[in-house]
PDB file of N, CA and C in Angstrom:
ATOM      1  N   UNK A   1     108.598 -43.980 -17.140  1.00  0.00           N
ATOM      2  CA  UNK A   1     108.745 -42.919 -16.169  1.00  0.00           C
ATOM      3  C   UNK A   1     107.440 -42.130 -16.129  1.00  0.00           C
ATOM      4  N   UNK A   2     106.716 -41.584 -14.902  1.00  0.00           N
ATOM      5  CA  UNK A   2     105.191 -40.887 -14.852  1.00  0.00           C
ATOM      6  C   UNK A   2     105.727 -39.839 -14.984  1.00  0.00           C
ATOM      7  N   UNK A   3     104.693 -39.129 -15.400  1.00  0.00           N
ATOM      8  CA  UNK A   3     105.116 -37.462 -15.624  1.00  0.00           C
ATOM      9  C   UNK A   3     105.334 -36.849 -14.447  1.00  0.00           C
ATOM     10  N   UNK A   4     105.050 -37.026 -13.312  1.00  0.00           N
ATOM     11  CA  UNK A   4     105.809 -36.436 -12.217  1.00  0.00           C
ATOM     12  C   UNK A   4     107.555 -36.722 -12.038  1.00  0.00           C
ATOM     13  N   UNK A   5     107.435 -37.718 -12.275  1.00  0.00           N
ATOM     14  CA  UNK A   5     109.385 -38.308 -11.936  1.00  0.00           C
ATOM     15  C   UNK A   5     110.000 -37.294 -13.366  1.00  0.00           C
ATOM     16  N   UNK A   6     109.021 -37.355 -14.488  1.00  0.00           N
ATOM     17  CA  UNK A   6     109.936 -36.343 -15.733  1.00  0.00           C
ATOM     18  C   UNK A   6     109.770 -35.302 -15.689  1.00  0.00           C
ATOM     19  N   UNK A   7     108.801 -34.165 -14.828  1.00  0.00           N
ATOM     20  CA  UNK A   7     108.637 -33.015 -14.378  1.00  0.00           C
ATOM     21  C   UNK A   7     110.172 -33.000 -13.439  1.00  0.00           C
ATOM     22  N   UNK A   8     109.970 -34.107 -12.264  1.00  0.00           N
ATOM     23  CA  UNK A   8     111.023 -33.914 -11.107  1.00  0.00           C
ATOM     24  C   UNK A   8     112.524 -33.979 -11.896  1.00  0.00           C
ATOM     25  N   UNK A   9     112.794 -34.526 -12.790  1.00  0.00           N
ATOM     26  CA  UNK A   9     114.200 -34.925 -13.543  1.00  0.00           C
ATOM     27  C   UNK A   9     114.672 -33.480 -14.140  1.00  0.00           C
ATOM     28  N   UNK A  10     113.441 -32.446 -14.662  1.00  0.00           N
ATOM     29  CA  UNK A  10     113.178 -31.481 -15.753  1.00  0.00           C
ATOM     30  C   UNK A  10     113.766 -30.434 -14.667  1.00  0.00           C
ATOM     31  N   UNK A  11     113.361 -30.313 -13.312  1.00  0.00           N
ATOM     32  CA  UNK A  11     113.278 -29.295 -12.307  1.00  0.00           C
ATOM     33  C   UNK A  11     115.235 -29.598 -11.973  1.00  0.00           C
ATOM     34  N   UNK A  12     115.465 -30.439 -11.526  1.00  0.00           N
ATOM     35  CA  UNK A  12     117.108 -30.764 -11.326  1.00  0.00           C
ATOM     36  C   UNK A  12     118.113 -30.499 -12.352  1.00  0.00           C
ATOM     37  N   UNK A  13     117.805 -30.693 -13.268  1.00  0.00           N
ATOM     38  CA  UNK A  13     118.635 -30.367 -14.865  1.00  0.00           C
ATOM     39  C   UNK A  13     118.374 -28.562 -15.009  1.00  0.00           C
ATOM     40  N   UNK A  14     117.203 -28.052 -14.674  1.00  0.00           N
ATOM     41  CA  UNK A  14     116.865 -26.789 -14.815  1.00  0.00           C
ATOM     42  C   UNK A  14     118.025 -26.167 -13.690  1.00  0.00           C
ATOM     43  N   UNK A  15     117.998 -26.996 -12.636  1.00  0.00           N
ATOM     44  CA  UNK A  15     118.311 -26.184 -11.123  1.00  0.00           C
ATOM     45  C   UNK A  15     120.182 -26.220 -11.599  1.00  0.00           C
ATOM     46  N   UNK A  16     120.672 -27.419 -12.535  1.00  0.00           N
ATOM     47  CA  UNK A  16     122.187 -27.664 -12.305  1.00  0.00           C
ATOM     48  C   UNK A  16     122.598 -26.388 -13.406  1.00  0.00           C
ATOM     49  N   UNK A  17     121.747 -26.330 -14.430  1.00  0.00           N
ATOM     50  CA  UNK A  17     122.255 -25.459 -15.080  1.00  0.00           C
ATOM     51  C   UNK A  17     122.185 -24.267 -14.945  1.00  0.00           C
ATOM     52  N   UNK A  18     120.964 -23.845 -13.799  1.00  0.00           N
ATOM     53  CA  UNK A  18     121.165 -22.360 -13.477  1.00  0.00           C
ATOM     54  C   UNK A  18     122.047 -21.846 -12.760  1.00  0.00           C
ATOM     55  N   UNK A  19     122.704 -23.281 -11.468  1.00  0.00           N
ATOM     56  CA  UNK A  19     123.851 -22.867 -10.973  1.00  0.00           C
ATOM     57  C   UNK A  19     124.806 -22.307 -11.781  1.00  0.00           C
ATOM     58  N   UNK A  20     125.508 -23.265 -12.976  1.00  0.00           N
ATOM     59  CA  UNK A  20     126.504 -22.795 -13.292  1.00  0.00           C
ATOM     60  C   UNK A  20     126.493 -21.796 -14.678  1.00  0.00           C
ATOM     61  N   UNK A  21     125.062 -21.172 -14.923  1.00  0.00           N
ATOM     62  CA  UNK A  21     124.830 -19.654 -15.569  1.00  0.00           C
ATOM     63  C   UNK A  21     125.696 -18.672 -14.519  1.00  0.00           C
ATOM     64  N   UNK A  22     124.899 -19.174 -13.133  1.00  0.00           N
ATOM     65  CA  UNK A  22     125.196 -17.943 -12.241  1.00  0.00           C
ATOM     66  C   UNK A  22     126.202 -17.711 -11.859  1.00  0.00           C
ATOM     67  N   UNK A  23     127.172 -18.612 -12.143  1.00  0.00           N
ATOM     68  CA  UNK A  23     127.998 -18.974 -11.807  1.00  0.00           C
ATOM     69  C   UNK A  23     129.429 -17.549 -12.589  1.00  0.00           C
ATOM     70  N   UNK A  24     128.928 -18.150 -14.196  1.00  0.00           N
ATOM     71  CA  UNK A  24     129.490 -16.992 -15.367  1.00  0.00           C
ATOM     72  C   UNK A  24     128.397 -15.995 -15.572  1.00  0.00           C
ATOM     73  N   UNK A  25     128.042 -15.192 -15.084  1.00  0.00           N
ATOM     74  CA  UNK A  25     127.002 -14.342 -15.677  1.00  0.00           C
ATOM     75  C   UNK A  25     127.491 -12.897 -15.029  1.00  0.00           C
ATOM     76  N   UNK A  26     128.761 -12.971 -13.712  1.00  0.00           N
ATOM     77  CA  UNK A  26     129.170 -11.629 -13.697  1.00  0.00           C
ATOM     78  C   UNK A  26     129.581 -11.364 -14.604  1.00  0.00           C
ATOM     79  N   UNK A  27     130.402 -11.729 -15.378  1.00  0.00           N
ATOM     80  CA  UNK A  27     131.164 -11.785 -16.537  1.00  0.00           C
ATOM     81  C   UNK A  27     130.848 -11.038 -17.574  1.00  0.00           C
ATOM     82  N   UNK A  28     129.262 -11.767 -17.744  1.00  0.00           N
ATOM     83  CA  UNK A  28     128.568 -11.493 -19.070  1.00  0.00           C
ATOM     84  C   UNK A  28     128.288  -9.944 -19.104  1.00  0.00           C
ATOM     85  N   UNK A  29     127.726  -9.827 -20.340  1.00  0.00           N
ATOM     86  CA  UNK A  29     127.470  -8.533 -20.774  1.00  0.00           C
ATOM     87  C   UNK A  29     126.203  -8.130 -20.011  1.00  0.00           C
ATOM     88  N   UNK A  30     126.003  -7.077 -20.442  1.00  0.00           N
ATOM     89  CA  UNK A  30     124.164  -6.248 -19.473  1.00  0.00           C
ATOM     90  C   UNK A  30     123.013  -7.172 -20.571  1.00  0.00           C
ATOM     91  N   UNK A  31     123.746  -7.229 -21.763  1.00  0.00           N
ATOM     92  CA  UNK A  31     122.050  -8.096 -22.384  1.00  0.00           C
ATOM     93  C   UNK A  31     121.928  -9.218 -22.014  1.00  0.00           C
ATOM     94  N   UNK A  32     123.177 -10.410 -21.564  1.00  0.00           N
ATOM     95  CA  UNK A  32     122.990 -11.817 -21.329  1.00  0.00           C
ATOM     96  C   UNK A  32     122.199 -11.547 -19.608  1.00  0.00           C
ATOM     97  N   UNK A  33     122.910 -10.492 -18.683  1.00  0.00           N
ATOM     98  CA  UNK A  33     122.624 -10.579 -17.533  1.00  0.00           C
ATOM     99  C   UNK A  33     120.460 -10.698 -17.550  1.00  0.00           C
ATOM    100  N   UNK A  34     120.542  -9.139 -18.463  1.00  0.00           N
ATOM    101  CA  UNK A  34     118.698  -8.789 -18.786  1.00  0.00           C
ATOM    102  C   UNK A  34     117.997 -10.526 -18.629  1.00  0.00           C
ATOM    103  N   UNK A  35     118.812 -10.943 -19.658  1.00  0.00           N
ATOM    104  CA  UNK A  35     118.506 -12.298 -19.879  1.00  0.00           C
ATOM    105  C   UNK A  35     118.122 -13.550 -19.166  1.00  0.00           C
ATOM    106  N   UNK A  36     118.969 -13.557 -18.206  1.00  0.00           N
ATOM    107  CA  UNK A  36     119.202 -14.359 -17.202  1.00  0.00           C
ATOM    108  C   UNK A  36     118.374 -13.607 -16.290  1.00  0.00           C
ATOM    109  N   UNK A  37     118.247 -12.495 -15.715  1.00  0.00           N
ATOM    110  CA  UNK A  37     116.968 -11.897 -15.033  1.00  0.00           C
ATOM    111  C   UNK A  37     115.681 -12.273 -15.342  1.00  0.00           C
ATOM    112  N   UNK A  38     115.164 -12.288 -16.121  1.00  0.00           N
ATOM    113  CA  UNK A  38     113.984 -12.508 -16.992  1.00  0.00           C
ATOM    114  C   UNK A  38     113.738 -14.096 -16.950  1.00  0.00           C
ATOM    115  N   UNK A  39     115.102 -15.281 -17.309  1.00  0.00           N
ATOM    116  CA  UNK A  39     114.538 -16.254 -16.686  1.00  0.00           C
ATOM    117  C   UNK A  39     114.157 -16.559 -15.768  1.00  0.00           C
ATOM    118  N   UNK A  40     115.141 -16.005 -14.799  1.00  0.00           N
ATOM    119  CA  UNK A  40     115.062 -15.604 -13.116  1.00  0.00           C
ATOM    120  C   UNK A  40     113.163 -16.089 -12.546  1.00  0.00           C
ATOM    121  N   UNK A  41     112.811 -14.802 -13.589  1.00  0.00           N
ATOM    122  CA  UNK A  41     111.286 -14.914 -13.144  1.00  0.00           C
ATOM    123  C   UNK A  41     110.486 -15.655 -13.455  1.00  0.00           C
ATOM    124  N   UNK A  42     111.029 -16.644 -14.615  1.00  0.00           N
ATOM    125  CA  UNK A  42     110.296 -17.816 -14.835  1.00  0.00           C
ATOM    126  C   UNK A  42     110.422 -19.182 -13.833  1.00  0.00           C
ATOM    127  N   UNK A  43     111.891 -19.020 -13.874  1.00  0.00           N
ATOM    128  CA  UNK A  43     112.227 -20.010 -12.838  1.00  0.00           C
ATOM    129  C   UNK A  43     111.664 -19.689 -11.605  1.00  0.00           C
ATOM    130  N   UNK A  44     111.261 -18.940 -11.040  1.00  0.00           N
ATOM    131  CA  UNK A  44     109.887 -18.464  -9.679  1.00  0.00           C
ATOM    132  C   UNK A  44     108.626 -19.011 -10.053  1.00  0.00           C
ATOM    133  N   UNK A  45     108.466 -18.972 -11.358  1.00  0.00           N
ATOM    134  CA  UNK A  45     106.989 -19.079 -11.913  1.00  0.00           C
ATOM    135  C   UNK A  45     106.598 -21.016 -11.356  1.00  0.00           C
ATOM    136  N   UNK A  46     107.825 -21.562 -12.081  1.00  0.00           N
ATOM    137  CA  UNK A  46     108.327 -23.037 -12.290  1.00  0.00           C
ATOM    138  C   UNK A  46     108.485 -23.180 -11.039  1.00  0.00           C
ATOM    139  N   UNK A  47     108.963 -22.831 -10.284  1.00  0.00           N
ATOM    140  CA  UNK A  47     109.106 -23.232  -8.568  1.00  0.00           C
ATOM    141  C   UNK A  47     107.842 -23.391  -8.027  1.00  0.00           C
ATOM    142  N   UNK A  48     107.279 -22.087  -8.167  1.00  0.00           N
ATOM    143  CA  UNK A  48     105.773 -22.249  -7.714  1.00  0.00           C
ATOM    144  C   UNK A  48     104.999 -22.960  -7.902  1.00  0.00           C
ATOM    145  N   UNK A  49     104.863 -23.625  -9.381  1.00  0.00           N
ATOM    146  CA  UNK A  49     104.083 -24.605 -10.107  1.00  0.00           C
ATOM    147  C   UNK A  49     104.195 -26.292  -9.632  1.00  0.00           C
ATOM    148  N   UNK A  50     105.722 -26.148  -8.811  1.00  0.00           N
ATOM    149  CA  UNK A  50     106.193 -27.173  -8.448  1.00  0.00           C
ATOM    150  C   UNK A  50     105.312 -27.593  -7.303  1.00  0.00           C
ATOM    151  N   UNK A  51     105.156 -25.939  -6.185  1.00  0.00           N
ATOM    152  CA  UNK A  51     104.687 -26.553  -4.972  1.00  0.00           C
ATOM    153  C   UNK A  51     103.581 -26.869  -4.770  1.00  0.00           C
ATOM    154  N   UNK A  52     102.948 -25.811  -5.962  1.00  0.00           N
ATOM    155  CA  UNK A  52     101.326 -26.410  -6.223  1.00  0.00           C
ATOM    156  C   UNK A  52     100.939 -28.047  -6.652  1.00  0.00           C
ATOM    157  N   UNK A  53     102.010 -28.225  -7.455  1.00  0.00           N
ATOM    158  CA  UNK A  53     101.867 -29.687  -7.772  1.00  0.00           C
ATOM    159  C   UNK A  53     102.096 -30.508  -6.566  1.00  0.00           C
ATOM    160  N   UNK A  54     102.804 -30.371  -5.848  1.00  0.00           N
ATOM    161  CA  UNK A  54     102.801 -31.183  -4.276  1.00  0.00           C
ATOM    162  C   UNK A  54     102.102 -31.440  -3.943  1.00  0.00           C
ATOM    163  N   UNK A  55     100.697 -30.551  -3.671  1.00  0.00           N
ATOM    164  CA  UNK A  55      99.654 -30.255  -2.719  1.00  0.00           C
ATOM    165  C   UNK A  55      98.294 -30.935  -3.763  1.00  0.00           C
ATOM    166  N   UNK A  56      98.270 -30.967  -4.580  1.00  0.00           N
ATOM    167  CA  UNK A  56      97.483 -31.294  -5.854  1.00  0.00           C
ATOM    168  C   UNK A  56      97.428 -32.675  -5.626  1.00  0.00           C
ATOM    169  N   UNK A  57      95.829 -33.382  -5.405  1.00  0.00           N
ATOM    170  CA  UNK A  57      95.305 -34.476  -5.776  1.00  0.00           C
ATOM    171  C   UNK A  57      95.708 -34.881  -7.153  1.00  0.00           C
ATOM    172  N   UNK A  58      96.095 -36.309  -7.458  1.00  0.00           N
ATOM    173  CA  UNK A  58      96.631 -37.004  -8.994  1.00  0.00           C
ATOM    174  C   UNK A  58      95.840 -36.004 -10.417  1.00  0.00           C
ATOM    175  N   UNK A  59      94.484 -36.436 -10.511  1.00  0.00           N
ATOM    176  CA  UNK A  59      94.460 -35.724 -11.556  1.00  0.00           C
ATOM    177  C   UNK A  59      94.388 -34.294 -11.608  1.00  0.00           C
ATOM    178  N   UNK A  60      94.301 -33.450 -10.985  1.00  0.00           N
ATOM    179  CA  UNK A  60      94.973 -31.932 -11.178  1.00  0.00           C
ATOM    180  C   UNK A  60      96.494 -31.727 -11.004  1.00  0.00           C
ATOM    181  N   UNK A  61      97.316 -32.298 -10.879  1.00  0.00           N
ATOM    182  CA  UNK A  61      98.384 -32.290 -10.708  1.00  0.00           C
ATOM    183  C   UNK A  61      98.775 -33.234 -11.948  1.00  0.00           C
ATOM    184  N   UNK A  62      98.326 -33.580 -13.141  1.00  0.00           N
ATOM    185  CA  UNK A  62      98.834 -34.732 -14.132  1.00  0.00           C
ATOM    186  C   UNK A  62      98.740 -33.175 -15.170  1.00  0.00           C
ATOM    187  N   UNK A  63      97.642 -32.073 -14.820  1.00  0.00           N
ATOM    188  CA  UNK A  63      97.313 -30.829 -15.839  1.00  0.00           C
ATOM    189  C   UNK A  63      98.351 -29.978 -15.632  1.00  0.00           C
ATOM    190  N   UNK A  64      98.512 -29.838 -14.133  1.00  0.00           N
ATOM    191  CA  UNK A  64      99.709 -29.101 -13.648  1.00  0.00           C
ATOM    192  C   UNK A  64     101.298 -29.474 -14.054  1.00  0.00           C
ATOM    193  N   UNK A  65     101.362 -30.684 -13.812  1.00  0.00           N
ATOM    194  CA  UNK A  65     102.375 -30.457 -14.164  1.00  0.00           C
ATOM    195  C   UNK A  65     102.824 -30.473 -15.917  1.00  0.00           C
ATOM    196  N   UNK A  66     101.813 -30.829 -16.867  1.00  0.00           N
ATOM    197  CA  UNK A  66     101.951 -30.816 -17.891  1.00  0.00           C
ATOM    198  C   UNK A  66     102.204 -29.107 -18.348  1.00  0.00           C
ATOM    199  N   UNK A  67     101.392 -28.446 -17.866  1.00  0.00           N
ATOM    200  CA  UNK A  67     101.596 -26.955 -18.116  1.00  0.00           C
ATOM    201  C   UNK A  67     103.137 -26.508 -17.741  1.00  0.00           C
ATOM    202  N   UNK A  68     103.390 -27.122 -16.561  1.00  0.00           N
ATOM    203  CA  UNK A  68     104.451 -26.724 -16.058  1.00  0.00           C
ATOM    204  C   UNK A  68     105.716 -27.285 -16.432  1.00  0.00           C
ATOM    205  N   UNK A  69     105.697 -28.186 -17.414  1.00  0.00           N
ATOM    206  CA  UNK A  69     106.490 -29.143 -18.244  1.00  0.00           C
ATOM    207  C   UNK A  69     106.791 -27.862 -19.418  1.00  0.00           C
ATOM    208  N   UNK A  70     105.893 -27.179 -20.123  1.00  0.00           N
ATOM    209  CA  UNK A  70     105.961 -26.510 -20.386  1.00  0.00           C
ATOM    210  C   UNK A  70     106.662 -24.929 -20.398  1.00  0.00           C
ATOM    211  N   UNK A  71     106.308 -24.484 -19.473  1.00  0.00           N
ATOM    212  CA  UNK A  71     107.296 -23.420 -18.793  1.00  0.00           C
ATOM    213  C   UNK A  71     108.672 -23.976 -18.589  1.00  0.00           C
ATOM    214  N   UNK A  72     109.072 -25.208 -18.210  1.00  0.00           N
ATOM    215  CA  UNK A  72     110.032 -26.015 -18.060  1.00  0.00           C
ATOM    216  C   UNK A  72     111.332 -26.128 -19.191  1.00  0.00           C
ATOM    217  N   UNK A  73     110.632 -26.294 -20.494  1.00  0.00           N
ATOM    218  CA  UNK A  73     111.138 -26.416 -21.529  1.00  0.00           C
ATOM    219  C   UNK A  73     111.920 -25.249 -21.995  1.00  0.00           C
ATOM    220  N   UNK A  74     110.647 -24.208 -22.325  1.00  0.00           N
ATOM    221  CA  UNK A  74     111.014 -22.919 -22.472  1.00  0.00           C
ATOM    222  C   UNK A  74     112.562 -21.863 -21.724  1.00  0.00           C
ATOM    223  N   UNK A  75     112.928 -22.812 -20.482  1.00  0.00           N
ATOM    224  CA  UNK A  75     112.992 -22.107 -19.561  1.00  0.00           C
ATOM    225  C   UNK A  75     114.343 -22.751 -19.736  1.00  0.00           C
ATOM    226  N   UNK A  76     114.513 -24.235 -20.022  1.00  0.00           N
ATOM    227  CA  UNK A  76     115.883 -24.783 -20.117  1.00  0.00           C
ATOM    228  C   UNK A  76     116.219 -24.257 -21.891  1.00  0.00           C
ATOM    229  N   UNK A  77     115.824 -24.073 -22.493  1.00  0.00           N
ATOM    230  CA  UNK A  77     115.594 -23.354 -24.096  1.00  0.00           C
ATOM    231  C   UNK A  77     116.428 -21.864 -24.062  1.00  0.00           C
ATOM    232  N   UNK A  78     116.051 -20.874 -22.538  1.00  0.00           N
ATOM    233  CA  UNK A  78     116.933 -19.778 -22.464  1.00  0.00           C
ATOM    234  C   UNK A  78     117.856 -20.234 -21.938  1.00  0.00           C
ATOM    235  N   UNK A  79     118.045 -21.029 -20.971  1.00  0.00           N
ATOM    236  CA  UNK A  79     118.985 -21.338 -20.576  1.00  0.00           C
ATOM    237  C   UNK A  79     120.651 -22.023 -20.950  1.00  0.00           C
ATOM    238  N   UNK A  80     120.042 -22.768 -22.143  1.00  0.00           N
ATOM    239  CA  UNK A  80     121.296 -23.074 -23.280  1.00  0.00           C
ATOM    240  C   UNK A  80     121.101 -22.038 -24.362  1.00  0.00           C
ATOM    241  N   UNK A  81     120.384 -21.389 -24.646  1.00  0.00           N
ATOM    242  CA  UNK A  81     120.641 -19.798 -25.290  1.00  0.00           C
ATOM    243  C   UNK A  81     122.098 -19.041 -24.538  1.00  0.00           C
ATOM    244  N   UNK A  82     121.489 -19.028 -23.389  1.00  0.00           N
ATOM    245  CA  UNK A  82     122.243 -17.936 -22.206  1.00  0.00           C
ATOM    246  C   UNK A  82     124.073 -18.957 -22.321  1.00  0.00           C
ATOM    247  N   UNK A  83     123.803 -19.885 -22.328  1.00  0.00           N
ATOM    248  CA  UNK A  83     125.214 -20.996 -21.884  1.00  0.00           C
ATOM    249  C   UNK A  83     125.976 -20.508 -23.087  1.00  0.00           C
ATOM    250  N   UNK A  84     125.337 -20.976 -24.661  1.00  0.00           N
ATOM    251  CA  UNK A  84     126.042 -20.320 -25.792  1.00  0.00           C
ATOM    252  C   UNK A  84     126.558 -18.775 -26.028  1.00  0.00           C
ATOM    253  N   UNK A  85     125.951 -18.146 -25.269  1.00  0.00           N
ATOM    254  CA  UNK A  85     126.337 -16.810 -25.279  1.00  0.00           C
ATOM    255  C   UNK A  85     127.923 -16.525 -24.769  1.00  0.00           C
ATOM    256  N   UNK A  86     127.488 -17.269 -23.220  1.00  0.00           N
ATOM    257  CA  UNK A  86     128.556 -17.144 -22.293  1.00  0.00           C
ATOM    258  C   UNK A  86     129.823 -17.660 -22.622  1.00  0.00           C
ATOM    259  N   UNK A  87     129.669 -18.476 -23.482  1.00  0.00           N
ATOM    260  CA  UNK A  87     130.413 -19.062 -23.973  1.00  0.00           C
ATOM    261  C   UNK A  87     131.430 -18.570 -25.219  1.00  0.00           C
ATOM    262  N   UNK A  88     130.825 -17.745 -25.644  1.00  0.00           N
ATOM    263  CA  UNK A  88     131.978 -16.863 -26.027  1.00  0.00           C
ATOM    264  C   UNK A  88     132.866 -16.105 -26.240  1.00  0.00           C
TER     265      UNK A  88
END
């Protein structure tokens, strides 16, 4: 798999699970919500990084999206933080 198709796989798994945060997060308390805000703005960060990578000739876009693989991680990392929370 090229690192674009595992960036693109990373962005869909990010996107299914933020649905169903948002899904339980009236629920949640004011610190899980803080929480989920704050990814909020990463996940903008990660969107953006996405469209730049679109527009990006192969090798600046192999840097890009590696960085952005990055933010990626982090970002699904709060995101099963946030799920365990909700979850109780």
């Amino acid at each position: 798999m090229s690192i674009k198709e595992d960036f693109e796989n990373l962005l869909g798994k990010l996107q299914t699970e933020r649905d169903e945060i948002n899904l339980k997060i009236h629920l949640a308390s004011m610190e899980v919500r803080q929480e989920f805000e704050d990814a909020e703005k990463e996940w903008g960060r990660l969107k953006a990084k996405a469209s730049e990578i679109a527009g990006e000739p192969l090798e600046t876009s192999e840097e890009f999206i590696a960085n952005a693989k990055i933010i990626g991680e982090e970002l699904k990392e709060t995101y099963n933080r946030i799920s365990k929370r909700l979850a109780h």
